[in-house]
C-alpha atoms as a PDB file:
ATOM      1  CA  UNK A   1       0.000   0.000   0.000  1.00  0.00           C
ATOM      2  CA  UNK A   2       1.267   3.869  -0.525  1.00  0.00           C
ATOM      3  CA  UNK A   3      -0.321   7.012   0.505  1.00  0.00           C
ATOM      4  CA  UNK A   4      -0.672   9.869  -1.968  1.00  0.00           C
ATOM      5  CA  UNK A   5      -0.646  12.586  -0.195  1.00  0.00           C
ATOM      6  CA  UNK A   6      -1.564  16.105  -2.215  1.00  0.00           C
ATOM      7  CA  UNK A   7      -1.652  19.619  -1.227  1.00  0.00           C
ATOM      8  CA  UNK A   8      -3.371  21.630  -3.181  1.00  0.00           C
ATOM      9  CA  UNK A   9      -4.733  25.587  -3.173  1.00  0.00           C
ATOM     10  CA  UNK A  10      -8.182  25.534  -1.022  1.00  0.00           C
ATOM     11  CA  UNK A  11     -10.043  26.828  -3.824  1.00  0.00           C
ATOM     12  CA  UNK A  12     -10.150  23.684  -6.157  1.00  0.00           C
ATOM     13  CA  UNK A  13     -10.984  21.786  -3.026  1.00  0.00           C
ATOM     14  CA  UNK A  14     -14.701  20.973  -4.238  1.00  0.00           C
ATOM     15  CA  UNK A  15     -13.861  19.947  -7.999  1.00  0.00           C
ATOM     16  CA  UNK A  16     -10.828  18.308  -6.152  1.00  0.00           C
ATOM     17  CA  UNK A  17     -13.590  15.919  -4.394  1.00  0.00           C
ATOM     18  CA  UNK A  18     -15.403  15.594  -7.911  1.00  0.00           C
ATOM     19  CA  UNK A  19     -12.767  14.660  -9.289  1.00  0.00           C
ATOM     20  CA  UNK A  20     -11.619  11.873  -6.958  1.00  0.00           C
ATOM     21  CA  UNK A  21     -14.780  10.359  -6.369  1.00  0.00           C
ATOM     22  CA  UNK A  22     -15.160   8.901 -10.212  1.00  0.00           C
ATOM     23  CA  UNK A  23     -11.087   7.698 -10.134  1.00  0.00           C
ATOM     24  CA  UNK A  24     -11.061   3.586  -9.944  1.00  0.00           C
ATOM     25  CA  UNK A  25      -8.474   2.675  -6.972  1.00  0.00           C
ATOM     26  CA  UNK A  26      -9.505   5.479  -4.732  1.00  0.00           C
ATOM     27  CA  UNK A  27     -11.777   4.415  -2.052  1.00  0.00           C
ATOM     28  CA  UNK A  28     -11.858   7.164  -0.045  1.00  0.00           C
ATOM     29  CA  UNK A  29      -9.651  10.008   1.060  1.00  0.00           C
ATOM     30  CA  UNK A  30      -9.089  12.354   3.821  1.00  0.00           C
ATOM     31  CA  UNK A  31      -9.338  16.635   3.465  1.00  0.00           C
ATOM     32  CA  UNK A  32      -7.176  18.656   6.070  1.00  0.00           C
ATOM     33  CA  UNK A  33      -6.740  22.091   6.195  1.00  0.00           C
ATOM     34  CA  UNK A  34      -3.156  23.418   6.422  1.00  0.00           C
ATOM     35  CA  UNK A  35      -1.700  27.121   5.555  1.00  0.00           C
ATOM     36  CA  UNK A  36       0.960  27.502   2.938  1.00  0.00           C
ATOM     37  CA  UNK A  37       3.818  29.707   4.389  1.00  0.00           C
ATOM     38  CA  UNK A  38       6.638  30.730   2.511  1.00  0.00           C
ATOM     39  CA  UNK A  39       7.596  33.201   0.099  1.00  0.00           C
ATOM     40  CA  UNK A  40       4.976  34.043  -2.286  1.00  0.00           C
ATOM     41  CA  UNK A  41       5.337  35.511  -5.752  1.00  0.00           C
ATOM     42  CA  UNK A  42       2.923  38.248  -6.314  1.00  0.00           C
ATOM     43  CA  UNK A  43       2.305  37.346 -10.031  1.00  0.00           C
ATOM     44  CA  UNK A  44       0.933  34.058  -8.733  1.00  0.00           C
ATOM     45  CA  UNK A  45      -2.980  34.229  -9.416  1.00  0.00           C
ATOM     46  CA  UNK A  46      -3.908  32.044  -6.503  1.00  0.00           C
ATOM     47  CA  UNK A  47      -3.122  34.816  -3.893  1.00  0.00           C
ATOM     48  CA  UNK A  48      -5.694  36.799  -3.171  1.00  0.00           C
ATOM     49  CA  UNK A  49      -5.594  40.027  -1.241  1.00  0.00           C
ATOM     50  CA  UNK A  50      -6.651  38.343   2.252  1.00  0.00           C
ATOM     51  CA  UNK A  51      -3.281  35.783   1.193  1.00  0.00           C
ATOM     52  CA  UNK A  52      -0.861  38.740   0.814  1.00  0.00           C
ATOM     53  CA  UNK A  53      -2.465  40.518   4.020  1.00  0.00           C
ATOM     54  CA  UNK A  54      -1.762  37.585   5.970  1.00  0.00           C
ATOM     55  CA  UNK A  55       1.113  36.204   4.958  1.00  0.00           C
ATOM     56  CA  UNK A  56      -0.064  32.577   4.418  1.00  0.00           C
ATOM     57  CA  UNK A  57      -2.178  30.927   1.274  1.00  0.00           C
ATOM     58  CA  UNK A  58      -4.939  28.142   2.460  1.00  0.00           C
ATOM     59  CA  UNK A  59      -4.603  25.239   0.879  1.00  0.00           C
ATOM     60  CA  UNK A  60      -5.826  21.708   1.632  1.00  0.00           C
ATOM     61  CA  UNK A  61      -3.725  18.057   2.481  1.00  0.00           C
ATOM     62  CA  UNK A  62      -5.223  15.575   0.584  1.00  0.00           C
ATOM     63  CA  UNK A  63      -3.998  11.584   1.929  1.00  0.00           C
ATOM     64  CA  UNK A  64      -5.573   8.777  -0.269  1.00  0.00           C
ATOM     65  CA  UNK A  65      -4.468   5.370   0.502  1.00  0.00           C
ATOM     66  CA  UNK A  66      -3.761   3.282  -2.417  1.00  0.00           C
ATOM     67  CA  UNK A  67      -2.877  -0.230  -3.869  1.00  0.00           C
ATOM     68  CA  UNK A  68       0.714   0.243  -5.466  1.00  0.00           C
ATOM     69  CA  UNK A  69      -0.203  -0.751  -9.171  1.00  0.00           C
ATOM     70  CA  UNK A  70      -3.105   2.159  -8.655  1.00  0.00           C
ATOM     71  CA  UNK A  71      -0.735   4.985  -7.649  1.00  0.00           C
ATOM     72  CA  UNK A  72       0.699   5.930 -11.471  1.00  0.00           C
ATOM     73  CA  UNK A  73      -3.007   5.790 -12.687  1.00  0.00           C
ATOM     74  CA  UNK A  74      -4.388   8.073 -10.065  1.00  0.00           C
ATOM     75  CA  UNK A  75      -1.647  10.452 -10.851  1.00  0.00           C
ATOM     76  CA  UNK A  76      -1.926  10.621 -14.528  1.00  0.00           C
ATOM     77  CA  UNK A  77      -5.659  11.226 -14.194  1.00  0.00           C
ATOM     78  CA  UNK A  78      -5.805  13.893 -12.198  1.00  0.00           C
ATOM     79  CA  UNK A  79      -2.812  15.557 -14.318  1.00  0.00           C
ATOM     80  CA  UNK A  80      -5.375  14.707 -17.015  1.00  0.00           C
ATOM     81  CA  UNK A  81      -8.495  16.190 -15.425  1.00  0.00           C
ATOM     82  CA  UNK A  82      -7.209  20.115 -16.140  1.00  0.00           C
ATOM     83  CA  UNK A  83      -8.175  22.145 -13.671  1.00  0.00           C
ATOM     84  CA  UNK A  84      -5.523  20.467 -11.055  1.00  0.00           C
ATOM     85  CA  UNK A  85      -2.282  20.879 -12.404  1.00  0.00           C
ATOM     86  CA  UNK A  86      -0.291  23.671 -11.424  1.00  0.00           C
ATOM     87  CA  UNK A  87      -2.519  24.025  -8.234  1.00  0.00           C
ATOM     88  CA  UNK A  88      -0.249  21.714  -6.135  1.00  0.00           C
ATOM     89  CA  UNK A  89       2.125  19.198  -4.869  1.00  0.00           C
ATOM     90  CA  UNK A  90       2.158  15.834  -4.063  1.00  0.00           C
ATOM     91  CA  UNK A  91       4.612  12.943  -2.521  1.00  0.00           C
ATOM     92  CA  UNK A  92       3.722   9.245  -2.329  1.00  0.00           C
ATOM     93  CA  UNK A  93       5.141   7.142   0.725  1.00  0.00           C
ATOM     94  CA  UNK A  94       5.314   3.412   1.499  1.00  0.00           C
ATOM     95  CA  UNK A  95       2.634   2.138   4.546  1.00  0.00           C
ATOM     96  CA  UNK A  96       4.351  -0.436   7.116  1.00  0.00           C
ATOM     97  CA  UNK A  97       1.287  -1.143   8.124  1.00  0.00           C
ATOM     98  CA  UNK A  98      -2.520  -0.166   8.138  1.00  0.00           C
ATOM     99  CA  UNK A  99      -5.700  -1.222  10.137  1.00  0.00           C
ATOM    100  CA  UNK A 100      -8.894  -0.375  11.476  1.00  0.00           C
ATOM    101  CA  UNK A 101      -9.190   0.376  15.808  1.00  0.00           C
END
């Protein structure tokens, strides 16, 4: 098993959810808000006014656990869905182990 973990600008959040509900592999998946700190460039069209107030972009942590043949798939479809790609990052890491409590 791996976990895809995304974080992506909180706007796209909804078609975000659209989008993962119709991918085969994905089961389910977890939404968590975080802030985005760090340097921002003030040509990027994500920042709103509120964002350069502030000092921090909100963005969302997606983590979808998935079989290991599914991983490449998932990621090629949501390069392939539009909307999504240049509105994030993502890592995938390898689960030990994994249950239910």
């Amino acid at each position: 098993m791996k976990n895809l973990t995304l974080i992506v600008h909180a706007d796209i959040k909804q078609a975000l959810a659209d989008v993962l509900r119709g991918l085969k592999g994905v089961s389910g998946f977890t939404f968590t808000p975080v802030e985005g700190h760090g340097p921002q460039d003030e040509r990027d069209p994500q920042l709103s006014a509120r964002d350069r107030v502030v000092g921090f972009t909100p963005h969302v942590r997606v983590d979808i656990l998935l079989e290991d043949a599914d991983v490449r798939g998932v990621l090629e479809r949501l390069r392939a869905s539009g909307g999504l790609v240049g509105n994030g990052v993502y890592w995938v890491t390898r689960l030990e182990d994994q249950g239910r409590l």
